[in-house]
Protein backbone atom coordinates (compact mmCIF):
# COMPACT_ATOMS: atom_id res chain seq x y z
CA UNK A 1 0.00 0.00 0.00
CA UNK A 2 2.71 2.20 0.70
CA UNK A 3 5.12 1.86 -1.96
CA UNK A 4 2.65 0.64 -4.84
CA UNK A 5 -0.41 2.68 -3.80
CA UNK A 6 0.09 5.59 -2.06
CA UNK A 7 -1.17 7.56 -4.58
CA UNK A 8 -4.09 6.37 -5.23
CA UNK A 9 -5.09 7.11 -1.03
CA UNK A 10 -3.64 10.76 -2.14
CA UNK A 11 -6.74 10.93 -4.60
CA UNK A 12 -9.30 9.66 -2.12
CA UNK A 13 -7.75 12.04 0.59
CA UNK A 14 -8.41 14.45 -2.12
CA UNK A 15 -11.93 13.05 -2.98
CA UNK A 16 -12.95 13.08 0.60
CA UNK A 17 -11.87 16.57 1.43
CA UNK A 18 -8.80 15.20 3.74
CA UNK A 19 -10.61 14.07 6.12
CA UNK A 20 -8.95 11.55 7.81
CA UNK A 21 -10.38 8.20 8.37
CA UNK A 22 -11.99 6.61 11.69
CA UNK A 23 -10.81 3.30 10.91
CA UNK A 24 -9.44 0.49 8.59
CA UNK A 25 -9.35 -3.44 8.19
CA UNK A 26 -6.81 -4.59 6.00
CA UNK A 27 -6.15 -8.13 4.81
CA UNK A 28 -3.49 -9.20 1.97
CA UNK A 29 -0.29 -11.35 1.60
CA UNK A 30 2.85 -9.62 3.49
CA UNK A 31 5.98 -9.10 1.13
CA UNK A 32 7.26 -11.09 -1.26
CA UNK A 33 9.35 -14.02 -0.29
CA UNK A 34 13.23 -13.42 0.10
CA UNK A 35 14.77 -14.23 -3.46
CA UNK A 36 13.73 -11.68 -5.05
CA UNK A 37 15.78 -8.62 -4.33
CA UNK A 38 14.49 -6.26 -6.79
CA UNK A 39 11.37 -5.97 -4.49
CA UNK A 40 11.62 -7.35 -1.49
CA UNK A 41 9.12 -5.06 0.61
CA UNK A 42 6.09 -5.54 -2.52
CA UNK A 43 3.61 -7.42 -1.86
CA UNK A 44 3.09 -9.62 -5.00
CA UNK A 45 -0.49 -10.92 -3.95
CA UNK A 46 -2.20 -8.15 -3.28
CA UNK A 47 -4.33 -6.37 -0.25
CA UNK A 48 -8.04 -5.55 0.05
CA UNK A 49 -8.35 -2.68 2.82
CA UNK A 50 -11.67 -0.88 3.91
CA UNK A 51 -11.34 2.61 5.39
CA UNK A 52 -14.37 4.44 7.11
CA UNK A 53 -14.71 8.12 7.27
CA UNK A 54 -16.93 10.36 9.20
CA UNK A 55 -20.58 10.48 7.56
CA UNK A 56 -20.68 6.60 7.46
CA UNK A 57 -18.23 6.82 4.19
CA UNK A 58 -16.57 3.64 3.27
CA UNK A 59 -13.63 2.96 0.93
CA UNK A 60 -12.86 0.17 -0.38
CA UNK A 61 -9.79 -0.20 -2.20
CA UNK A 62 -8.19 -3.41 -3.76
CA UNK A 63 -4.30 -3.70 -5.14
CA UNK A 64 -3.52 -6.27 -7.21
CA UNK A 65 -0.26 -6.90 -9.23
CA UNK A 66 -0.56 -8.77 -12.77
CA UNK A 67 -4.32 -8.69 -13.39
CA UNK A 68 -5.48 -8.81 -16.89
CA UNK A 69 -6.10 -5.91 -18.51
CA UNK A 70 -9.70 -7.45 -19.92
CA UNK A 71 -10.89 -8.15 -16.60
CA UNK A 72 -14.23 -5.43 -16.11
CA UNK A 73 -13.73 -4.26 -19.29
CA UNK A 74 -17.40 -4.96 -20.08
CA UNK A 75 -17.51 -2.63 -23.51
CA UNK A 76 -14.56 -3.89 -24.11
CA UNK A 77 -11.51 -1.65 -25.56
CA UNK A 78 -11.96 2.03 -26.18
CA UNK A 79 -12.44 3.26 -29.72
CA UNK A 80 -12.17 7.10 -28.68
CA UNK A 81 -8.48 8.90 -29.84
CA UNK A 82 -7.89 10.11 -26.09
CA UNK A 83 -8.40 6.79 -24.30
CA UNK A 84 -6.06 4.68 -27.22
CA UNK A 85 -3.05 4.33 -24.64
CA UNK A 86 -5.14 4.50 -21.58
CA UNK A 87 -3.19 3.23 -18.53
CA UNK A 88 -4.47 0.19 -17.36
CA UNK A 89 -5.97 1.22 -14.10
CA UNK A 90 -8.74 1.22 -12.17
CA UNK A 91 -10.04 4.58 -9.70
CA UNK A 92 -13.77 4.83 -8.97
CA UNK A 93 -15.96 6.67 -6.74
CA UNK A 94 -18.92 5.48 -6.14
CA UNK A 95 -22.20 7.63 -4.60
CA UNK A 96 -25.48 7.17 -4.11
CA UNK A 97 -26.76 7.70 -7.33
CA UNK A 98 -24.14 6.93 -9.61
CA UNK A 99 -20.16 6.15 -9.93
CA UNK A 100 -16.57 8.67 -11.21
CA UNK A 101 -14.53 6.61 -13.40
CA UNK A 102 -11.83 9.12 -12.58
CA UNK A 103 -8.93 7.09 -14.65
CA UNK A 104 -10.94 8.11 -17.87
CA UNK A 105 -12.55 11.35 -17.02
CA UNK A 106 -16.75 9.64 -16.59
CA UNK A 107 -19.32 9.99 -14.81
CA UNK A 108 -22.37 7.64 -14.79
CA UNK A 109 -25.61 7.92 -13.54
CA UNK A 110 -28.24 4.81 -14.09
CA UNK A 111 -27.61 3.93 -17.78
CA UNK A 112 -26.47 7.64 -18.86
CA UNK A 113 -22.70 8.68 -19.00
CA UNK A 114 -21.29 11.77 -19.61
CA UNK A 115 -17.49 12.91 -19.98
CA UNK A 116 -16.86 15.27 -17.29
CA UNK A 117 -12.83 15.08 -17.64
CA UNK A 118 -9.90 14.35 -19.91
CA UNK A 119 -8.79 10.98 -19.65
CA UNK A 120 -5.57 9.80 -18.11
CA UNK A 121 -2.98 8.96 -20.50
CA UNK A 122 -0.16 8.17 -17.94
CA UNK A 123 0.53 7.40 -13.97
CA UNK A 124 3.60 9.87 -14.68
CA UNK A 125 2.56 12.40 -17.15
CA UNK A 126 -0.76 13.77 -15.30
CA UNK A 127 -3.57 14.92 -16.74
CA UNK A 128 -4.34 18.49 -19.16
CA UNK A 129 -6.76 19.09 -16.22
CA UNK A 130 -4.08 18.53 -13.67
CA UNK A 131 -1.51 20.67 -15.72
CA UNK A 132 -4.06 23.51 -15.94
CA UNK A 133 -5.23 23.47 -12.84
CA UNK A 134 -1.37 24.14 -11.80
CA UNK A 135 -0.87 26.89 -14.58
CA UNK A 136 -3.47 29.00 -13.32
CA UNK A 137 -2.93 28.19 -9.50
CA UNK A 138 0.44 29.72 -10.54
CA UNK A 139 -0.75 32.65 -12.36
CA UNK A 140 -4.08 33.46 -10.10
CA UNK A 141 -2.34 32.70 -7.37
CA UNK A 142 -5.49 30.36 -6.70
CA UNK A 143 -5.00 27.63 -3.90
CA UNK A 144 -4.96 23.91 -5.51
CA UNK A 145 -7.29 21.20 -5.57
CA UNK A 146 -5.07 19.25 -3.43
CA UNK A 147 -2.22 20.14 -0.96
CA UNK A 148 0.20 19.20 1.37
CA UNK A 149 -2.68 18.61 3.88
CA UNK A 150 -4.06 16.10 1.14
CA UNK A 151 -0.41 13.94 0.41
CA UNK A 152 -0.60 13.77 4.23
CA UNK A 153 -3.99 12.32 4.68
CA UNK A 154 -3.04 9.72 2.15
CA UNK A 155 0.54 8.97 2.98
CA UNK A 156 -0.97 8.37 6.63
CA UNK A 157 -3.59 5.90 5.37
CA UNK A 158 -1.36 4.17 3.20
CA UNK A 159 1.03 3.37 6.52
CA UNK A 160 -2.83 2.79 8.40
CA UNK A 161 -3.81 0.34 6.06
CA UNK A 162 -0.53 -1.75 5.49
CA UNK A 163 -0.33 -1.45 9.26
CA UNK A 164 -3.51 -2.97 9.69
CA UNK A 165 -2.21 -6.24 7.22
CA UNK A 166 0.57 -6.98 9.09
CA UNK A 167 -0.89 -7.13 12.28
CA UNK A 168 -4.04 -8.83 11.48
CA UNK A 169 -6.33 -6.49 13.19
């Protein structure tokens, strides 16, 4: 969760406002086994961990390494120009009345879906939004989306939630 994921609890830190979470259960498969040096702290298997938040909010978030990229791909693969090299990778939020597939920039309510973002081209590149967003924070002098307060929030669930897999509680 820490090394692989982080980021991902720096959007929902970000999603949820940074508030912090009550409380987590985490289960998964500890680090890899010694013999393989290039990642010895990764765990290979995955984790599922559950976070609440204040309001009776729950996250769920699974990490898995090697799934097929196929797998919930129930339209199957993307024939729009800005999704062609689409990272492989999973973020939703899901509400009440509807679900943000915020890896391709969607929003879907019953069986009606409507772009409301760019999609994500690369973990490492950011999105035009993102980029943006940071141009005119710069030249408005506008406070951000997320902040410092945000990375915090999710660097501190990432330790909460591996924490929680190790010791089994």
């Amino acid at each position: 969760l820490i090394e692989q994921a982080c980021h991902h609890m720096d959007v929902m830190s970000w999603v949820m406002k940074n508030k912090a979470p009550l409380r987590c259960v985490s289960i998964g498969r500890p680090p890899m086994e010694p013999g393989n040096p290039s990642y010895p702290h990764i765990s290979e298997a995955g984790s599922a961990t559950a976070f609440e938040f204040p309001g009776n909010v729950i996250f769920s978030y699974t990490h898995l390494m090697g799934v097929p990229g196929t797998i919930g791909e129930d339209e199957g693969p993307s024939t729009e120009p800005e999704e062609q090299n689409l990272i492989n990778e999973k973020l939703w939020v899901f509400c009440e009345k509807g679900a943000y597939d915020l890896t391709r920039g969607m929003k879907y309510v019953g069986k009606n879906k409507e772009r409301v973002g760019q999609a994500s081209q690369g973990y490492d590149e950011g999105t035009q939004e993102e980029w943006n967003s940071f141009i005119d924070c710069i030249r408005t002098g506008k406070k951000p989306d997320s902040s410092h307060e945000t990375a915090r929030i999710g660097t501190l669930m990432s330790m909460m939630g591996r924490t929680a897999m190790y010791n089994r509680d």
